[in-house]
Protein backbone atom coordinates (compact mmCIF):
# COMPACT_ATOMS: atom_id res chain seq x y z
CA UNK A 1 103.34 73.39 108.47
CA UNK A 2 100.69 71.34 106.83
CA UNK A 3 101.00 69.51 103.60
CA UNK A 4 99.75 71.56 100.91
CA UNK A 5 101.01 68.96 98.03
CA UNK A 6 98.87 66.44 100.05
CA UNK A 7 95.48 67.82 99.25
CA UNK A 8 94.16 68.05 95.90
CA UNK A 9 91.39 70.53 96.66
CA UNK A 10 93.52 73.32 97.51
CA UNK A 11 96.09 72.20 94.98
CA UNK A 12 95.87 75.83 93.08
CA UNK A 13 97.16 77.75 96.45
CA UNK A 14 100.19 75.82 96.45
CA UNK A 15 102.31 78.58 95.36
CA UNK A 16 100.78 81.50 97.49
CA UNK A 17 100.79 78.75 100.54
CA UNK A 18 104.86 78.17 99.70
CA UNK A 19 105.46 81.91 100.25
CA UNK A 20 104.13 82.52 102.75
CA UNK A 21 105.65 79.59 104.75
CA UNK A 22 108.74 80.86 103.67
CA UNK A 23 107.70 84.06 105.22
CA UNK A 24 106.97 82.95 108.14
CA UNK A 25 110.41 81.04 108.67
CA UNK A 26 112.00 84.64 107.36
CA UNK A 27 110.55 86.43 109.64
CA UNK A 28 110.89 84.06 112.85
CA UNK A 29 113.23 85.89 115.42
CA UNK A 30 113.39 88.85 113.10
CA UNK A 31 114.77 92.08 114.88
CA UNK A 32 114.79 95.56 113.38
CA UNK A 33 118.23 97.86 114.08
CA UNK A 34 117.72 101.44 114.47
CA UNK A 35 120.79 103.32 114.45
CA UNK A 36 120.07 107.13 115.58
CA UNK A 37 121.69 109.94 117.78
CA UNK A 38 121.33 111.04 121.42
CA UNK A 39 120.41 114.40 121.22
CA UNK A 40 121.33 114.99 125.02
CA UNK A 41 124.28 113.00 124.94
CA UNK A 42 125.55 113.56 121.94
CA UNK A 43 126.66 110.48 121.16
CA UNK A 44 125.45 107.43 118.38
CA UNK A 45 122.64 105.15 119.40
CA UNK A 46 121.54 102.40 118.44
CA UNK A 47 118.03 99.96 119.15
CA UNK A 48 117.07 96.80 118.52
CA UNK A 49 113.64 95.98 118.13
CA UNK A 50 111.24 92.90 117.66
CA UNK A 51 109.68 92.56 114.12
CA UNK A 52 105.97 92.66 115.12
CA UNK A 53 103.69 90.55 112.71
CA UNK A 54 100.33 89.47 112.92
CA UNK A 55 101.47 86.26 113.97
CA UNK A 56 103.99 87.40 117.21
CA UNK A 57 103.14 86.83 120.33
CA UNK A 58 103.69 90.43 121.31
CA UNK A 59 101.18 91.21 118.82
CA UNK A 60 98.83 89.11 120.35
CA UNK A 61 99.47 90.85 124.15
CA UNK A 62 98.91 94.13 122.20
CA UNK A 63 95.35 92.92 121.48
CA UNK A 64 94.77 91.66 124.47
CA UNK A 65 95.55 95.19 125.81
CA UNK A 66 93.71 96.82 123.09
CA UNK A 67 90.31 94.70 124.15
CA UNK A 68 90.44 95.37 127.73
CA UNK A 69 90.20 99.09 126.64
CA UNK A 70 86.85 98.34 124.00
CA UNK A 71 85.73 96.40 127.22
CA UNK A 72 86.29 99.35 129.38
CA UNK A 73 84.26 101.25 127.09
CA UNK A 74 81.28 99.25 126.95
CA UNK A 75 81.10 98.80 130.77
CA UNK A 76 80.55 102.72 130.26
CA UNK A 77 78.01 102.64 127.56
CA UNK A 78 75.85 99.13 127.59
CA UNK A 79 74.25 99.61 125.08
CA UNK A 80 72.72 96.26 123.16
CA UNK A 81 74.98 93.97 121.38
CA UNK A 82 74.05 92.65 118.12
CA UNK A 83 76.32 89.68 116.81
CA UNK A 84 76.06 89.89 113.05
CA UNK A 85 77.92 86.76 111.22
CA UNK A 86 78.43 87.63 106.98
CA UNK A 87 79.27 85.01 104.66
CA UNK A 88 79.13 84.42 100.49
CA UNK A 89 78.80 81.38 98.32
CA UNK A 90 82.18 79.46 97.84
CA UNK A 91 80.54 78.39 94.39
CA UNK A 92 82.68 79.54 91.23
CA UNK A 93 84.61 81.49 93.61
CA UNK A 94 88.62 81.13 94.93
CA UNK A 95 89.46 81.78 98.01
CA UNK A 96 91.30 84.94 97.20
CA UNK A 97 87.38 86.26 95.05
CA UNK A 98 85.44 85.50 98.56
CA UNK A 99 88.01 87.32 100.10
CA UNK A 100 87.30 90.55 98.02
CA UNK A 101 83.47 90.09 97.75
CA UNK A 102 83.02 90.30 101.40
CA UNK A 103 85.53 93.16 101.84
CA UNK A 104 83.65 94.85 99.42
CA UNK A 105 80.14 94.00 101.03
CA UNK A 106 81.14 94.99 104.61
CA UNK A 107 82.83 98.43 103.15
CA UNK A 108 79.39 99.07 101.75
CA UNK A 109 77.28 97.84 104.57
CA UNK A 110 79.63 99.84 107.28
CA UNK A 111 78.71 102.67 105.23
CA UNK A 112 74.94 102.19 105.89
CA UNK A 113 75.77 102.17 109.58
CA UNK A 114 77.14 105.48 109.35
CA UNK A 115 74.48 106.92 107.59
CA UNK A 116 71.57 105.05 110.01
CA UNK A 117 74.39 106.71 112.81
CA UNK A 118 73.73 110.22 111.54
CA UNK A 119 70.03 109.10 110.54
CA UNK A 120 68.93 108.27 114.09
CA UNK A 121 71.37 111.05 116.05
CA UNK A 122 72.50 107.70 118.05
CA UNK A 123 75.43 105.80 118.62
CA UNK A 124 76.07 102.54 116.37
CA UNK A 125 79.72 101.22 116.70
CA UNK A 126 81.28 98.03 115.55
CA UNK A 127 84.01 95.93 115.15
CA UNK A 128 84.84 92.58 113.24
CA UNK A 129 87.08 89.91 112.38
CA UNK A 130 87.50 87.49 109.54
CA UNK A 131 87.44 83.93 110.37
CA UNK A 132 88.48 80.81 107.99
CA UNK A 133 85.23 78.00 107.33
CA UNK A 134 86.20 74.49 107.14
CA UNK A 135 86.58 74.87 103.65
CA UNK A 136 89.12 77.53 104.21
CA UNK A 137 86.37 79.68 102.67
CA UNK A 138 86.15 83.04 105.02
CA UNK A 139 83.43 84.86 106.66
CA UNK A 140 83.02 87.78 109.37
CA UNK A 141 82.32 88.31 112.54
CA UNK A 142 80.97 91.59 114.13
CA UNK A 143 79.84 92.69 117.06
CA UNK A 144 77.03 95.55 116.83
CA UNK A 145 76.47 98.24 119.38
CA UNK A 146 73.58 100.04 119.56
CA UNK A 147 69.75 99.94 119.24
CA UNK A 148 68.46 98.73 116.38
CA UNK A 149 64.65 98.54 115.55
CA UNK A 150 63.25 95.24 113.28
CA UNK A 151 63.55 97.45 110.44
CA UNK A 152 66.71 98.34 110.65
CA UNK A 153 67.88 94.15 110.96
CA UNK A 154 65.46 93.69 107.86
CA UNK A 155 67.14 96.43 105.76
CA UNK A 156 70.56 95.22 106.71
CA UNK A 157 69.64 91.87 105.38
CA UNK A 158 67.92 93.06 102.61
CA UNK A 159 70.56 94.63 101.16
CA UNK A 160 73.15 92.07 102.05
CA UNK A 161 71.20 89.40 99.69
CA UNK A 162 69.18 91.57 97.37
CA UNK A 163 70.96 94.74 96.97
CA UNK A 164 74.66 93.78 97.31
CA UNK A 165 73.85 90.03 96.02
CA UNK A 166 76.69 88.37 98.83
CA UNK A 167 74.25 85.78 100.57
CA UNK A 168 71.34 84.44 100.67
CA UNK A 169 68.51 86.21 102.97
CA UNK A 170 68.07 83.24 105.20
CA UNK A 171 71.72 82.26 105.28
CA UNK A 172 73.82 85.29 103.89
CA UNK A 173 73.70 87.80 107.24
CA UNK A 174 72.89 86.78 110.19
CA UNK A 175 72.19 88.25 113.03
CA UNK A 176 71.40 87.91 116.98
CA UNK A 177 68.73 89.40 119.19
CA UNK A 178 69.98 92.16 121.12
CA UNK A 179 71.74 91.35 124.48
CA UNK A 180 71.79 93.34 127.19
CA UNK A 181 74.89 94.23 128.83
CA UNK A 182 74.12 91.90 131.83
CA UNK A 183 74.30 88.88 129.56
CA UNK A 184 77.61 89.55 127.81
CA UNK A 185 80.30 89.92 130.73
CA UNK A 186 83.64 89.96 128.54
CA UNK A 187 83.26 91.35 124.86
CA UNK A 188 86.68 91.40 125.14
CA UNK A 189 86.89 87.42 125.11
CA UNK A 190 84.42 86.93 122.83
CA UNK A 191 86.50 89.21 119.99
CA UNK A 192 89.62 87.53 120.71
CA UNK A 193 88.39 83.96 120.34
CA UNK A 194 87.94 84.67 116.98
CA UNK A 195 91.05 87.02 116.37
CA UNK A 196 93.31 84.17 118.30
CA UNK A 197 91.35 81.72 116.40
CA UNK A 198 92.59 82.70 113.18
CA UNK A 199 95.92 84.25 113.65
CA UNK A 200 97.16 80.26 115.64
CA UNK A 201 99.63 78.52 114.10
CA UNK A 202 100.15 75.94 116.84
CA UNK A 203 97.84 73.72 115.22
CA UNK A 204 96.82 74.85 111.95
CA UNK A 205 95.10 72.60 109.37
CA UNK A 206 95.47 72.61 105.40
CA UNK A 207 92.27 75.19 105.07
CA UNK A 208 93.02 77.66 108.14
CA UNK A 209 96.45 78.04 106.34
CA UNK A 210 95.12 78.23 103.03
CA UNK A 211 92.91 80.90 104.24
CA UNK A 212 95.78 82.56 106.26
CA UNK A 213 98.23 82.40 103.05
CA UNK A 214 95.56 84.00 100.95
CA UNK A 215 94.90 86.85 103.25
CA UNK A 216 98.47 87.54 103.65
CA UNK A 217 99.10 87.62 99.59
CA UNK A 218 96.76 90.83 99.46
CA UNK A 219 99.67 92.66 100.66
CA UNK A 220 100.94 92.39 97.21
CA UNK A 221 101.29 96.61 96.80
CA UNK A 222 100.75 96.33 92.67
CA UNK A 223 97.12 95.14 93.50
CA UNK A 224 96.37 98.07 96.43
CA UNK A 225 93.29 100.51 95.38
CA UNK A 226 93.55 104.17 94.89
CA UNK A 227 91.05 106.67 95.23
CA UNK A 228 88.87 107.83 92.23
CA UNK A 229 86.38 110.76 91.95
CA UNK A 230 82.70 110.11 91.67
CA UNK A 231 79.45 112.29 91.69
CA UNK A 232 77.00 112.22 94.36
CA UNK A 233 73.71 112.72 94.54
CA UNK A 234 73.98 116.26 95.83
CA UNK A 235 76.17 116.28 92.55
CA UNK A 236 79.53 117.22 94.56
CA UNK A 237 82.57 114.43 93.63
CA UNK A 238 83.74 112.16 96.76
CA UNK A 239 86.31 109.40 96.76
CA UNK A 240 85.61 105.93 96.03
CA UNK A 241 88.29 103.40 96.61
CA UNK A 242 88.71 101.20 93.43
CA UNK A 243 88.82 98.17 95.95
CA UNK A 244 91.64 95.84 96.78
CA UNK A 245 94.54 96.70 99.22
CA UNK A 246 96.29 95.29 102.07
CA UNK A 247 93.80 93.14 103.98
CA UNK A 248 93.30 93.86 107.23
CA UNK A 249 92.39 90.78 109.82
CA UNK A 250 90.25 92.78 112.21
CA UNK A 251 88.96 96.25 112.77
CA UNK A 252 86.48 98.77 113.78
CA UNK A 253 84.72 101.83 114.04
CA UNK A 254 86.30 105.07 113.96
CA UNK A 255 85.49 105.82 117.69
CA UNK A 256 85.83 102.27 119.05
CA UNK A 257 89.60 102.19 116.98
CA UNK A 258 90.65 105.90 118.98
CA UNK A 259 89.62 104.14 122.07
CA UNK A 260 91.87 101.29 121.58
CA UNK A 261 94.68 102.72 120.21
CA UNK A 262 97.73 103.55 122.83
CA UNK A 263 98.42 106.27 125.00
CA UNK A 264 101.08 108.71 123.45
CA UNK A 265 103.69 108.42 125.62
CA UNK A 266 105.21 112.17 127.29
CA UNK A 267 108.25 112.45 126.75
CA UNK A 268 110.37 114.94 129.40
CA UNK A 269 112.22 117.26 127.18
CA UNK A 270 115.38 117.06 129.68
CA UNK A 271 115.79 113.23 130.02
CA UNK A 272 115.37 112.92 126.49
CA UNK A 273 116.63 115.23 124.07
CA UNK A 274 114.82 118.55 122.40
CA UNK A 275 112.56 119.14 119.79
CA UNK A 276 112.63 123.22 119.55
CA UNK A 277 109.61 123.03 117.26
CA UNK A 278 107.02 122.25 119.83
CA UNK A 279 108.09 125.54 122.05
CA UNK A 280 107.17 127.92 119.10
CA UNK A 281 110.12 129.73 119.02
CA UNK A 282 110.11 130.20 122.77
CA UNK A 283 112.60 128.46 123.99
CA UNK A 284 112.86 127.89 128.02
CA UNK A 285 116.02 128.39 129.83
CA UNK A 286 116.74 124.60 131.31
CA UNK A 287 116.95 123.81 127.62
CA UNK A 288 119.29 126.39 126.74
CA UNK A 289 121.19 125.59 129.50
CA UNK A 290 121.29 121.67 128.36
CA UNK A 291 122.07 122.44 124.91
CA UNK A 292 125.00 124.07 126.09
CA UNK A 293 126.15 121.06 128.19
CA UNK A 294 125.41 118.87 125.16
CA UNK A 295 127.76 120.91 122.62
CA UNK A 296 130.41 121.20 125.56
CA UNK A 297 130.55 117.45 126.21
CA UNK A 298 130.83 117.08 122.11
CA UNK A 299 133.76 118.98 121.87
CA UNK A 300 135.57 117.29 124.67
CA UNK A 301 134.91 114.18 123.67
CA UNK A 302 135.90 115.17 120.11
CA UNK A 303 139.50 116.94 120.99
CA UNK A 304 137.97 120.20 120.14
């Protein structure tokens, strides 16, 4: 781990940066022991599992399969690519304060995505990823799909300086020229290079794990945001989150998350167990049959 004490710049994150090294050392080789029972055997399980962080390899082979099914999807749709990069002023700001501003800028500007979305009767997804400056400073990475007109770039820009008051218009969002799907062969690399990027700890400097320390602390659940009521303009209340939370590293749109989440996996009734529930009441014979073999073999192997 680097040498926090070492640096005087970042000598305020000390503390967060010592607890979450000793975390990390916690947590290495961590396994999770789930005691349970065998419905169809009738006897005492039990499983051991990895702990899955952020930071496992296993998690990173779930992303990789996670991308290759967003990539799938796009080689469907191709529709244009916009690569949109968000940042705010490190002046009078901590890490952890840059942190929530852009959280809080991005929940506002996915919002006016949506609404261009329903707008336009078109299809607008996204997805993005937090990545640590230099400074240790972060800023966001997303990747746009959809067509957007000049307008649409100009009003996302406008309110990212003006409105929202994150950046500055020349340097506070920017954003590529549309590329066609010809010219962007693996989305899926180009989202992990940034999601590997910042979750590496081979070689990690004093501001990636600043940055990395920082983002973990948010899980702090005395500082997560609830919902409160507000009115609309249609004067109808909605929820409004009152910000903070666990911070989340990556993510995306509603649709492009379904498609990468994993298949549910079927599980045969007879192999595995029962679960009466999902028969409504009608229960078919084999299981009957096996319950009956189940409570036999319990009271054998019980002496009863």
């Amino acid at each position: 781990m680097p040498k926090i004490r070492r640096s005087r710049r970042f000598k305020e994150y000390q503390k967060v940066c010592y607890f979450f090294a000793r975390y990390l050392d916690e947590m290495e080789g961590k396994t999770l022991n789930i005691d349970g029972y065998d419905t169809f055997s009738c006897k005492p399980v039990t499983m051991e599992l990895e702990y899955v962080h952020r930071f496992t390899e296993s998690y990173l082979k779930g992303l990789l399969w996670k991308f290759s099914r967003l990539e799938e999807w796009y080689k469907e749709h191709k529709t244009p690519v916009y690569l949109l990069s968000l940042t705010t002023s490190s002046k009078n700001k901590t890490i952890r304060e840059a942190f929530d501003v852009l959280r809080e800028g991005w929940r506002n500007l996915a919002h006016v995505l949506r609404k261009m979305r329903q707008e336009k009767g078109m299809q607008i997804e996204y997805i993005y990823v937090y990545e640590p400056h230099k400074s240790g400073y972060p800023h966001i990475h997303v990747a746009l799909f959809g067509n957007l007109t000049d307008d649409d770039v100009e009003r996302l820009r406008r309110l990212w300086s003006d409105k929202y008051k994150i950046g500055s218009y020349e340097h506070g969002l920017n954003i590529s020229l549309p590329r066609k799907h010809q010219e962007i062969h693996h989305v899926r690399a180009y989202i992990l290079e940034y999601v590997k990027k910042s979750i590496d700890l081979s070689n990690v400097t004093v501001p990636h794990f600043v940055f990395l320390a920082v983002l973990w602390s948010f899980y702090d659940k005395s500082q997560w945001s609830w919902k409160i009521p507000y009115w609309t303009a249609s004067g109808t209340f909605a929820p409004k989150s009152t910000g903070g939370g666990a911070f989340r590293l990556w993510g995306a749109s509603r649709q492009l998350t379904q498609i990468m989440k994993f298949d549910a996996k079927e599980i045969d009734a007879t192999q595995n167990g029962v679960q009466y529930a999902r028969f409504g009441g009608q229960i078919p014979e084999v299981i009957v049959r096996l319950s009956k073999e189940s409570l036999r073999n319990f009271l054998s192997e019980n002496g009863l």
